[in-house]
C-alpha atoms as a PDB file:
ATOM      1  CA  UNK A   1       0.000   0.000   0.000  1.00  0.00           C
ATOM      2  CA  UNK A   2       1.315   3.520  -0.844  1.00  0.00           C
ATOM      3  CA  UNK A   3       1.753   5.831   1.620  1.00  0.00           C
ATOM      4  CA  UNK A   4      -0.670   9.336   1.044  1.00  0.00           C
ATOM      5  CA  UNK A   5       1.613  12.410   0.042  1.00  0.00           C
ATOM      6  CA  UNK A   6       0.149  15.486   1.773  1.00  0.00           C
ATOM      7  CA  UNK A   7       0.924  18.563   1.363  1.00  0.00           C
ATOM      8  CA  UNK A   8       0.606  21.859   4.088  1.00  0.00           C
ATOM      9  CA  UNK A   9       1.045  25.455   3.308  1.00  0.00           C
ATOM     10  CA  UNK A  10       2.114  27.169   7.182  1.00  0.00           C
ATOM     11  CA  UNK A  11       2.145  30.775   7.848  1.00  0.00           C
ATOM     12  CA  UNK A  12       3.922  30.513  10.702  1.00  0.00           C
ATOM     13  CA  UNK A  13       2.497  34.312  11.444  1.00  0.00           C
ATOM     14  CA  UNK A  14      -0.663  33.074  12.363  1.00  0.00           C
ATOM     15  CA  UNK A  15      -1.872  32.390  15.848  1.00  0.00           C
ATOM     16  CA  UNK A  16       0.120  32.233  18.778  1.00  0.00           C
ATOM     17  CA  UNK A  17       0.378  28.888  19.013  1.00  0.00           C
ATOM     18  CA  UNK A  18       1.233  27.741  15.592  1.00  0.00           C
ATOM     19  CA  UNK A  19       4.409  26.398  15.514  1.00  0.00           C
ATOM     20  CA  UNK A  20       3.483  23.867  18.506  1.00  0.00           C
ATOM     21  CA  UNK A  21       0.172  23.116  16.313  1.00  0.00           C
ATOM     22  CA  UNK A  22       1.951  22.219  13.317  1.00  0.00           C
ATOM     23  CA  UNK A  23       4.593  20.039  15.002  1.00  0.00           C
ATOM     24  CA  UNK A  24       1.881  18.078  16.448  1.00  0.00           C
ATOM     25  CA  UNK A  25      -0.438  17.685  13.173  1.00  0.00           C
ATOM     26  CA  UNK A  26       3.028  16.687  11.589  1.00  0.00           C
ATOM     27  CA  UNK A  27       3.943  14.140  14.085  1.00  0.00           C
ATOM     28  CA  UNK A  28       0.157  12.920  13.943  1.00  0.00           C
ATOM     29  CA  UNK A  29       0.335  12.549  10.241  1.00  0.00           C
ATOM     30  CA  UNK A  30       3.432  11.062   9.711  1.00  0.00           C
ATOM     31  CA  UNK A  31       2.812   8.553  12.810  1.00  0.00           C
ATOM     32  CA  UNK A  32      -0.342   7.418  10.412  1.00  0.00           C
ATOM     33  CA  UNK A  33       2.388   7.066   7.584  1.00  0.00           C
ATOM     34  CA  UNK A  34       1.672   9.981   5.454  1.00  0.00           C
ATOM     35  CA  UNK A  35       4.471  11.703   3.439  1.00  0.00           C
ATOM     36  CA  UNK A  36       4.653  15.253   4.534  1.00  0.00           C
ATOM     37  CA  UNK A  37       5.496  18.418   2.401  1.00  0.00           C
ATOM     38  CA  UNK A  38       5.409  21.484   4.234  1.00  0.00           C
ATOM     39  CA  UNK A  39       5.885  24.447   2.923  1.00  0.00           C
ATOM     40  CA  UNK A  40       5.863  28.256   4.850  1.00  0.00           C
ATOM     41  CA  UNK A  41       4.394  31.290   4.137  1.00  0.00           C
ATOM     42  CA  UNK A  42       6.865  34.825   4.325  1.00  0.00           C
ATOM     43  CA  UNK A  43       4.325  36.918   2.708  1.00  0.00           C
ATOM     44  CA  UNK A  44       0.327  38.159   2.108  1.00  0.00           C
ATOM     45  CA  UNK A  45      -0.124  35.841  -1.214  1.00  0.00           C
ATOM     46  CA  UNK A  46       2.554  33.482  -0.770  1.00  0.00           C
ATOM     47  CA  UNK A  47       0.166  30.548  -0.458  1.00  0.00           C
ATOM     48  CA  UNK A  48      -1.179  31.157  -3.838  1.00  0.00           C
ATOM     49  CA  UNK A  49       2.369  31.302  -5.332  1.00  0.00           C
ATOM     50  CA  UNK A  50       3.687  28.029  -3.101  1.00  0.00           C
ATOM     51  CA  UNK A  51       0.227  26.194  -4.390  1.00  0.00           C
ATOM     52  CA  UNK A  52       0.684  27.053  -7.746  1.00  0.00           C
ATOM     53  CA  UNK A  53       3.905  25.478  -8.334  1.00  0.00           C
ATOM     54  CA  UNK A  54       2.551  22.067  -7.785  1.00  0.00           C
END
């Protein structure tokens, strides 16, 4: 069985508790055996651009 590719776009400017969030949906994820791809936000629109690119 493959293992699911999933990917996550971060802004790490977001909430205050964020980067603690993320580790914990990445540990989750990856503990299920899901092949992460994170990628981080710098700036307003940066999503869009990241997203686009796949």
């Amino acid at each position: 069985m493959s293992r699911k590719r999933i990917l996550i776009v971060h802004n790490p400017r977001s909430g205050r508790r964020s980067a603690d969030f993320m580790r914990k949906v990445a540990v989750a994820l990856t503990d299920l055996g899901a092949r992460l791809d994170i990628m981080m936000t710098d700036h307003p629109g940066h999503g869009i651009e990241l997203t686009a690119r796949v």
